[in-house]
Protein backbone atom coordinates (compact mmCIF):
# COMPACT_ATOMS: atom_id res chain seq x y z
CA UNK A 1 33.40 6.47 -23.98
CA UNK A 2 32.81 7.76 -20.49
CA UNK A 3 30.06 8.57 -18.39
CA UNK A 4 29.96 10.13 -15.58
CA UNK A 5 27.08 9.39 -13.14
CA UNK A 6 25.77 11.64 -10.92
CA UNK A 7 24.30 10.95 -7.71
CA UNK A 8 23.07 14.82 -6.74
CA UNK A 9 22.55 13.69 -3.37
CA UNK A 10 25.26 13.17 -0.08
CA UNK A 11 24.26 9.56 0.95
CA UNK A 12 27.67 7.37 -0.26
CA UNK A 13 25.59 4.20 0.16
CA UNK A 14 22.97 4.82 -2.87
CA UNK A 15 26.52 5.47 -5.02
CA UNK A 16 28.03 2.28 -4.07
CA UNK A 17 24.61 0.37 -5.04
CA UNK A 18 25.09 1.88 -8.19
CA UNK A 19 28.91 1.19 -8.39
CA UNK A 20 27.40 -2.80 -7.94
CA UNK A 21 25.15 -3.30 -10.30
CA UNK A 22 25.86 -0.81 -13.30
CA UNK A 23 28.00 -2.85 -15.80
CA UNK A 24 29.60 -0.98 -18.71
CA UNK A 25 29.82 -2.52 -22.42
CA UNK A 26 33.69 -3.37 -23.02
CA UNK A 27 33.77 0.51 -25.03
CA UNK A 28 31.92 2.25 -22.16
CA UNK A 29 33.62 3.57 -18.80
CA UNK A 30 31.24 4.71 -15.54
CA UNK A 31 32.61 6.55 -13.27
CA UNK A 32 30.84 8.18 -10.38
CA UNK A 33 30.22 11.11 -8.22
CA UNK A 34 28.53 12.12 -5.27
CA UNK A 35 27.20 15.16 -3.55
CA UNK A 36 29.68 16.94 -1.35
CA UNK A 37 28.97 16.49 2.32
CA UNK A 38 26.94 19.75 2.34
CA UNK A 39 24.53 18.47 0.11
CA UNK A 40 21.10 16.98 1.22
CA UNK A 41 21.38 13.01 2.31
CA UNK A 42 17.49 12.83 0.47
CA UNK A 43 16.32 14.76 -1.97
CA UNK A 44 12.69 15.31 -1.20
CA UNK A 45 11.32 19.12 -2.10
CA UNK A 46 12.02 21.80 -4.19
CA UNK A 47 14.32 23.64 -1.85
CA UNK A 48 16.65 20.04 -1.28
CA UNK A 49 16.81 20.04 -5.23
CA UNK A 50 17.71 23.47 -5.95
CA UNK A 51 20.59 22.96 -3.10
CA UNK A 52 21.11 19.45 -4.07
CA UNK A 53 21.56 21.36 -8.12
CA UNK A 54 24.56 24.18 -6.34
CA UNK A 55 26.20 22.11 -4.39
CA UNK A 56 27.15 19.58 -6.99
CA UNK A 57 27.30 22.20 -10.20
CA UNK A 58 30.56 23.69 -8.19
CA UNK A 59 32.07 20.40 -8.00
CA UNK A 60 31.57 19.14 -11.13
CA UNK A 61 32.50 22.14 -13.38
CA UNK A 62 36.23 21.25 -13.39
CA UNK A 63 35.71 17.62 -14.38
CA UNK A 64 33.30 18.45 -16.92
CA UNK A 65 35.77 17.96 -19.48
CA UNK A 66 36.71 14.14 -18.82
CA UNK A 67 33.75 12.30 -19.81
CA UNK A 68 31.53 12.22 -22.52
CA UNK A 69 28.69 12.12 -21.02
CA UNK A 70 26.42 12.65 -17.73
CA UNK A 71 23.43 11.08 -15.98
CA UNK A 72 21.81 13.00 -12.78
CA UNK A 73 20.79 9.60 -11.03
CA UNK A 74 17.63 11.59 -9.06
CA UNK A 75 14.33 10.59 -10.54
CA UNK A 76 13.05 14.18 -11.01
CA UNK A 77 13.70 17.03 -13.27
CA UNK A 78 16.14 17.81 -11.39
CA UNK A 79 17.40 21.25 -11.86
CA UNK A 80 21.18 20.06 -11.62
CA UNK A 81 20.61 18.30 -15.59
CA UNK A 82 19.75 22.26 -17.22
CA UNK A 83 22.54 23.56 -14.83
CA UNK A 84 24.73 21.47 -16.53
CA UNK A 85 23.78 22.10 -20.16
CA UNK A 86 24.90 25.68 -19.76
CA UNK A 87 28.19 25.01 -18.80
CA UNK A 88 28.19 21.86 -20.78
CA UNK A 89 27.45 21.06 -25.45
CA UNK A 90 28.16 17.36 -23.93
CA UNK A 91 25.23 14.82 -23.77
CA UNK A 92 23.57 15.16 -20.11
CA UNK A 93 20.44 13.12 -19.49
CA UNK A 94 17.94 12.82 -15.91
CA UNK A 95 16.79 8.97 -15.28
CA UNK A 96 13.29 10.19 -15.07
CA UNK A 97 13.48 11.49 -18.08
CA UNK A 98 15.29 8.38 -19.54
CA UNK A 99 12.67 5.75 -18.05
CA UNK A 100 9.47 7.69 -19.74
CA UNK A 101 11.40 7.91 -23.03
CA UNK A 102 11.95 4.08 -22.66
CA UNK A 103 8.66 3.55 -21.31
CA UNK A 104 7.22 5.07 -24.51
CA UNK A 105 9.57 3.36 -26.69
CA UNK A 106 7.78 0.32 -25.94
CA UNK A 107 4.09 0.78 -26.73
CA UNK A 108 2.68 -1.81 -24.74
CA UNK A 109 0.63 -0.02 -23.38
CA UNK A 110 0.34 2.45 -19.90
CA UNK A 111 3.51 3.61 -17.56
CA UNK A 112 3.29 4.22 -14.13
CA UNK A 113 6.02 4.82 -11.29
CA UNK A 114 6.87 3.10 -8.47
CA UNK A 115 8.50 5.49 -5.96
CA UNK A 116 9.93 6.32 -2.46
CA UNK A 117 7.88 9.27 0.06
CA UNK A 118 4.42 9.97 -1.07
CA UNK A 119 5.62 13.68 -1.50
CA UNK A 120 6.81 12.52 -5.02
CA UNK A 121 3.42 11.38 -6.50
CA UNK A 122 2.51 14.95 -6.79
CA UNK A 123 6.02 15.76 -8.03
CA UNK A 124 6.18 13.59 -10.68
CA UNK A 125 2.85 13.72 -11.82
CA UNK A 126 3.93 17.16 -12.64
CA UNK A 127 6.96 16.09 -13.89
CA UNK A 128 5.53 13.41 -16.69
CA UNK A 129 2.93 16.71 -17.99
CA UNK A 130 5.73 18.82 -18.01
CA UNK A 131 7.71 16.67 -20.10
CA UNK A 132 4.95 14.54 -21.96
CA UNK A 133 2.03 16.63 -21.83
CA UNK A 134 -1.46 15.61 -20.57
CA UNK A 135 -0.57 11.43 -21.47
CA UNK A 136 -3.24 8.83 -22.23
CA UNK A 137 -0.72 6.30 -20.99
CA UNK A 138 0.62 7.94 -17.87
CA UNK A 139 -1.32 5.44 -14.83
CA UNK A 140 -0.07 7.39 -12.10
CA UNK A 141 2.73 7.41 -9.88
CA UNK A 142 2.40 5.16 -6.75
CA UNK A 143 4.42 5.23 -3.38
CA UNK A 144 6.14 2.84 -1.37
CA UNK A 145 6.12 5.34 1.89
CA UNK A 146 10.13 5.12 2.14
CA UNK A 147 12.50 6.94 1.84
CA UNK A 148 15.50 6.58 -0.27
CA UNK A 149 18.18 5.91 2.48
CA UNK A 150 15.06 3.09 3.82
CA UNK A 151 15.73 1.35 0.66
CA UNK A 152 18.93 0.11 2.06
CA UNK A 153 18.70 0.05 5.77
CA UNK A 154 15.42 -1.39 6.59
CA UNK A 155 14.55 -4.99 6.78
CA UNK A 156 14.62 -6.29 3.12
CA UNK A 157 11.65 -8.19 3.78
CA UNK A 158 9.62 -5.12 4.74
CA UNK A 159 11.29 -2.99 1.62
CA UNK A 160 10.78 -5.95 -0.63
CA UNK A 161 6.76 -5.92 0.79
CA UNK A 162 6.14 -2.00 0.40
CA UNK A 163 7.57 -1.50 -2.97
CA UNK A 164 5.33 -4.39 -3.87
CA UNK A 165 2.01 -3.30 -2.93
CA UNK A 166 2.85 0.22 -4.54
CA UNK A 167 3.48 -2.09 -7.59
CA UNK A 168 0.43 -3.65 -7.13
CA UNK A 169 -1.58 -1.05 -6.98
CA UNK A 170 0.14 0.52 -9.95
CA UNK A 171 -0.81 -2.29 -12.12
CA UNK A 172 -4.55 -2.55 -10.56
CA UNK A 173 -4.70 0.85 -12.00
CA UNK A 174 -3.82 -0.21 -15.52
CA UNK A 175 -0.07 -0.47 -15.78
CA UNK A 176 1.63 -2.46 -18.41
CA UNK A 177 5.07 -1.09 -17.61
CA UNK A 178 6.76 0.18 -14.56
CA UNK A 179 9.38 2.68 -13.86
CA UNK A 180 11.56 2.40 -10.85
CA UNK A 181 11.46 6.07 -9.57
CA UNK A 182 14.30 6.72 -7.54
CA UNK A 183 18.08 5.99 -8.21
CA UNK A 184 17.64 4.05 -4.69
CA UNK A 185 15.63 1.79 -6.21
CA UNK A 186 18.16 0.91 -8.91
CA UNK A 187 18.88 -3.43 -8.72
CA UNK A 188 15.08 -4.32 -6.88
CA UNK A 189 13.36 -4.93 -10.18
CA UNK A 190 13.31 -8.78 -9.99
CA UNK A 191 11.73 -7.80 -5.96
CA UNK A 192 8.77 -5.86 -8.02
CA UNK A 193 8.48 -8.27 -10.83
CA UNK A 194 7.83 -11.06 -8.56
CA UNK A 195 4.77 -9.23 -7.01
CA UNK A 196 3.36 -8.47 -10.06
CA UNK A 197 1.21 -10.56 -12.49
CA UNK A 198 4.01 -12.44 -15.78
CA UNK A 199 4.12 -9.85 -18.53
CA UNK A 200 4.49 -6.68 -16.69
CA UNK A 201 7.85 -4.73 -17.59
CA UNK A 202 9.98 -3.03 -15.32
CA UNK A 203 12.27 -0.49 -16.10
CA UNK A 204 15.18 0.39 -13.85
CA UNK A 205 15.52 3.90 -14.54
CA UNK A 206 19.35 4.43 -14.21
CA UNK A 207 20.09 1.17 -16.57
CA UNK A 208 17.61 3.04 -18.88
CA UNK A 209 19.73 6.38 -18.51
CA UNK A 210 22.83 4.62 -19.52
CA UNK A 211 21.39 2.85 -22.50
CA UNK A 212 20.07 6.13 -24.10
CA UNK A 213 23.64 7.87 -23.38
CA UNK A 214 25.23 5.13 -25.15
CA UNK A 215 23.39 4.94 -27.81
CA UNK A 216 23.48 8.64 -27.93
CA UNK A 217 27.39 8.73 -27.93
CA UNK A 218 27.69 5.82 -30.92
CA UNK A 219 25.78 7.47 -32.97
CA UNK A 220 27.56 10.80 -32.31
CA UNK A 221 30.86 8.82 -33.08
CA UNK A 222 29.63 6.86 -36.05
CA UNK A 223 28.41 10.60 -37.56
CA UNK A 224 31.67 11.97 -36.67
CA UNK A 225 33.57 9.31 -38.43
CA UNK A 226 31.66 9.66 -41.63
C-alpha cells in the first residue's frame, strides 16, 4: 500500500520533519511531496490556500496513479483535498479532518486545537462547524503566535514554551483531548503533554491521517478479496 503525503506548501524543511518521524507498518509505503517553488512557504489565508490548492493539483495529476492513497498534510480544509477527488475515486483525506474524526472516536470528552498564527482560530473554528456542525465538545482552537516555518527555526525552548501555554489554556477551557493543528507541529506532542496536567490526550494530526488511510485501504483490500 502507498501513500502519498502531501505537504501543499513550498517550505522543504516541514517535509523532511515529516520524512523523520512518520514510520510506515511493514505493508505500508510513504512517500512524499512538496509544493513546487511557486507555491506559498506558509499557508496562512484563503488566497495562500487556493494558490497553495493550483500549484500542487498540476504537479500531482501525473503521479496520481502510483499510490493508493493521499493525505494533504495542512491542517485546514484545504481546497487541494476536493481538487483531488475530482481527478481522483482513490482515498484522499485532510489531517484536520483526520484529527476531529479521531478526536471523536474517543469520547472522552471535549477537543480543542493547538495551532500556529492566531489567524487560524477563526479559520478553524469555521472549519470544525463546517465539518461537525455547531459541537458540544469543540473547546476552541488556541494559538501559539508562530508560524509554521517558527516551529523549526526558533529557539526550541521558546517553541517548546508557546505551544505550551496555548495548551494550557486549551485545557483551562475544558479540553480532554488535543489536536496538533498544523503539519509543523507533527513530532512536539511529548513537548505539549509535558505542560499539561497526566490524562490529557494529544493527537498528532498527520499520524492520525495515516492511521485512518490505512485502515481505510485494508478494509478496501480485505472487501476486494472476498
Amino acid at each position: 500500500m502507498s501513500i502519498l503525503i502531501i505537504n501543499p506548501n513550498s517550505s522543504v524543511s516541514v517535509t523532511e520533519t515529516l520524512k523523520e518521524i512518520l514510520d510506515p507498518a511493514p505493508d505500508v509505503t510513504y512517500s512524499f511531496f512538496t509544493a513546487p517553488p511557486e507555491g506559498p512557504l506558509e499557508i496562512n489565508s484563503y488566497s495562500t490556500e487556493i494558490t497553495s490548492a493550483a500549484v500542487c493539483l498540476e504537479a500531482l495529476k501525473p503521479v496520481l496513479g502510483q499510490h493508493d492513497a493521499f493525505l494533504v498534510a495542512c491542517y485546514s480544509d484545504h481546497p487541494l483535498i476536493y481538487a483531488l477527488r475530482e481527478h481522483t475515486d482513490k482515498p484522499v483525506l485532510g489531517i484536520f479532518h483526520a484529527s476531529v474524526l479521531q478526536a471523536m472516536a474517543l469520547g472522552v470528552g471535549k477537543f480543542a486545537i493547538v495551532t500556529t498564527a492566531k489567524v487560524w482560530e477563526h479559520k478553524l473554528d469555521e472549519g470544525v462547524t463546517a465539518f461537525l456542525g455547531s459541537h458540544k465538545n469543540y473547546a476552541g482552537t488556541f494559538s501559539s503566535g508562530l508560524g509554521v516555518l517558527e516551529l523549526h527555526d526558533a529557539p526550541q525552548d521558546i517553541v517548546n514554551d508557546r505551544l505550551g501555554q496555548a495548551a494550557t489554556r486549551a485545557v483551562n477551557n475544558g479540553a480532554k483531548v488535543l489536536l496538533l493543528g498544523c503539519a509543523g507541529m507533527s513530532g512536539m506532542e511529548e513537548a505539549i503533554q509535558s505542560s499539561v496536567p497526566s490524562g490529557i490526550r494529544v493527537i498528532d494530526s498527520v499520524v492520525a491521517g495515516c492511521e485512518i488511510l490505512v485502515g481505510v485501504l485494508r478494509t478496501t483490500n480485505a472487501i476486494a478479496r472476498d
